[in-house]
C-alpha atoms as a PDB file:
ATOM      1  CA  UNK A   1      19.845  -3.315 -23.370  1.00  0.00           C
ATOM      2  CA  UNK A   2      16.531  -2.660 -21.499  1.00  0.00           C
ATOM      3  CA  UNK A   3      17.900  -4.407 -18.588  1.00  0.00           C
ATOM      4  CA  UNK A   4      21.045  -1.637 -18.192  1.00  0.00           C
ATOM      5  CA  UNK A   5      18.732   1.074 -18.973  1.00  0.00           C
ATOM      6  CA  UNK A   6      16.190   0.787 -16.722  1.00  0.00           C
ATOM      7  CA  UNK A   7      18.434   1.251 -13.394  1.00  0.00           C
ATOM      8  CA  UNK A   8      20.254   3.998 -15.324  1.00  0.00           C
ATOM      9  CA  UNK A   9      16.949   5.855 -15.769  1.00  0.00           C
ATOM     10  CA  UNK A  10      16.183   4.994 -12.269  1.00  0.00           C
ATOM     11  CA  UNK A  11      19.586   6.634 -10.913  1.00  0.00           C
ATOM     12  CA  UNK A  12      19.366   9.769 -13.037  1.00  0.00           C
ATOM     13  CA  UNK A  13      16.009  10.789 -11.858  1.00  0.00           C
ATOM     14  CA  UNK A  14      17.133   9.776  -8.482  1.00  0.00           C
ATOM     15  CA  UNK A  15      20.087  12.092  -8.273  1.00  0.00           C
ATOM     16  CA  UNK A  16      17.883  14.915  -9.928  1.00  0.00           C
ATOM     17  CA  UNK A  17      15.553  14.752  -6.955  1.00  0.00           C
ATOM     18  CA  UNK A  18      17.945  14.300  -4.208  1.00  0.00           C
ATOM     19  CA  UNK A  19      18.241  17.204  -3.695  1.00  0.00           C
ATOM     20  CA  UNK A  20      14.831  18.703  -2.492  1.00  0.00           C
ATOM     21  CA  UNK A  21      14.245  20.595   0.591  1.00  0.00           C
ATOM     22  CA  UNK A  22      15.192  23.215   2.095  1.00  0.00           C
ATOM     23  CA  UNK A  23      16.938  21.840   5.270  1.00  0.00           C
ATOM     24  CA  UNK A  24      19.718  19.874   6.182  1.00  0.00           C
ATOM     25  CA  UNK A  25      17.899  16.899   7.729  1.00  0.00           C
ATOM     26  CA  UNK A  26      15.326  17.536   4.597  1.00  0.00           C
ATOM     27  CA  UNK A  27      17.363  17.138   2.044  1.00  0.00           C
ATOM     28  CA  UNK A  28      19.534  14.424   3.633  1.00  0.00           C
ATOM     29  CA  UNK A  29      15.911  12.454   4.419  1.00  0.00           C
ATOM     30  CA  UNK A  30      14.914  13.230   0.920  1.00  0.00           C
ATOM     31  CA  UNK A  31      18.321  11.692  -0.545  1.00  0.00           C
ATOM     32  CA  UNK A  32      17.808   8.460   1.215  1.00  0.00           C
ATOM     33  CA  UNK A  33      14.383   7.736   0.530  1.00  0.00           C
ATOM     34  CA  UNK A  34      15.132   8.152  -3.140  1.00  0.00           C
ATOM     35  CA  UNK A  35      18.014   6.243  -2.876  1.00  0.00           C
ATOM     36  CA  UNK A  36      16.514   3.525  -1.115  1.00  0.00           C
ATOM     37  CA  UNK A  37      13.826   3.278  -3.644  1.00  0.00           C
ATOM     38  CA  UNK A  38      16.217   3.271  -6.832  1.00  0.00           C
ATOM     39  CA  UNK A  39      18.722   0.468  -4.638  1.00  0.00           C
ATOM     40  CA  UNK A  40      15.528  -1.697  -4.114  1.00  0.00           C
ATOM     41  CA  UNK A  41      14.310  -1.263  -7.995  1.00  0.00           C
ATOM     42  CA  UNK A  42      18.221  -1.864  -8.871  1.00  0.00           C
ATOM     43  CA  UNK A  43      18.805  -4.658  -6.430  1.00  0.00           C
ATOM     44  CA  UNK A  44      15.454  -6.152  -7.341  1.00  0.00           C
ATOM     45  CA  UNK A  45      17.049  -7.234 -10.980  1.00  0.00           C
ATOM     46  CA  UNK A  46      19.762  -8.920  -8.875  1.00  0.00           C
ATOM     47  CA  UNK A  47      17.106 -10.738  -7.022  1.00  0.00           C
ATOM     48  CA  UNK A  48      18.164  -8.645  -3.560  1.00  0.00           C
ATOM     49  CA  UNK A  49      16.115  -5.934  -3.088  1.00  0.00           C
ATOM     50  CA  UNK A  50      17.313  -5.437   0.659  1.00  0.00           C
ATOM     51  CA  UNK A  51      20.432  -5.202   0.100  1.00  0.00           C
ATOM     52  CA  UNK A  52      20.063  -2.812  -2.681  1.00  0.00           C
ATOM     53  CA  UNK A  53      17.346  -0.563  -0.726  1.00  0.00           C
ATOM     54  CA  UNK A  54      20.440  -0.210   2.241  1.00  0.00           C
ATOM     55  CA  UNK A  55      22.860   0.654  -0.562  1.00  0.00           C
ATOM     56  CA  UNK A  56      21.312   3.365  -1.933  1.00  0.00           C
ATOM     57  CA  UNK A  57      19.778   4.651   1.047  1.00  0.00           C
ATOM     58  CA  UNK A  58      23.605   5.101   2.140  1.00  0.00           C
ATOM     59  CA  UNK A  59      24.319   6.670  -0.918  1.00  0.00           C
ATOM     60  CA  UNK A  60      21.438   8.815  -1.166  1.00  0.00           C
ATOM     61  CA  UNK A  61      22.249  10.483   2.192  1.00  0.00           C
ATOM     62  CA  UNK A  62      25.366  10.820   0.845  1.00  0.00           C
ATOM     63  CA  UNK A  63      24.138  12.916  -1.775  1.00  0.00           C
ATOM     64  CA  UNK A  64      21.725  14.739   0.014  1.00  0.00           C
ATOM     65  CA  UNK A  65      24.531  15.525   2.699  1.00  0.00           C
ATOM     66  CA  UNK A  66      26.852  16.673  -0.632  1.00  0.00           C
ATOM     67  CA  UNK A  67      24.232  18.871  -2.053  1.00  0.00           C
ATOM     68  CA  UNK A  68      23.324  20.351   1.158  1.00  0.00           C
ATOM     69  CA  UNK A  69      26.731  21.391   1.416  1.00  0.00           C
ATOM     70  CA  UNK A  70      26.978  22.706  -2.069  1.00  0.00           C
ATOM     71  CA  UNK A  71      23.995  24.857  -1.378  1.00  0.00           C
ATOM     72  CA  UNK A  72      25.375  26.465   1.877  1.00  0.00           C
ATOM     73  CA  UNK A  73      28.511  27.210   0.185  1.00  0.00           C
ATOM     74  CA  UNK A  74      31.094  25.300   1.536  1.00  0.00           C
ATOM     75  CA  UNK A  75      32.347  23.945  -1.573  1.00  0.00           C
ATOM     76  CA  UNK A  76      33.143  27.445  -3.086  1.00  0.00           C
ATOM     77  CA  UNK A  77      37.079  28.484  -3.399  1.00  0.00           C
END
């Protein structure tokens, strides 16, 4: 149980955080170093913390690109 939890705990504190700055290039920089530190904490259970680190650093861009968008609107009907 502690072993799914932990990376869980990890992601949701991650995505909570992505999202800081005020910028584009601030919050997409933000995103990706918090995703690259939850992939390498993740990964590092799998014995690949490399590979995880470049996983979630391409998904926390992704968020922080998402959310950046959000904030500026562009998602509103």
């Amino acid at each position: 149980m502690k072993i799914i939890l932990l990376p869980l705990l990890a992601v949701a504190i991650a995505t909570t955080v992505v999202g800081c700055g005020t910028t584009t290039g601030s919050r997409v920089a933000s995103g990706t170093a918090m995703g690259a530190a939850t992939g390498a904490i993740i990964g590092s259970f799998g014995a690949d913390a490399g590979k995880g680190a470049l996983i979630g650093a391409g998904v926390g861009a992704l968020g922080g690109v998402l959310y950046d968008e959000h904030q500026r609107g562009s998602f509103n009907k």
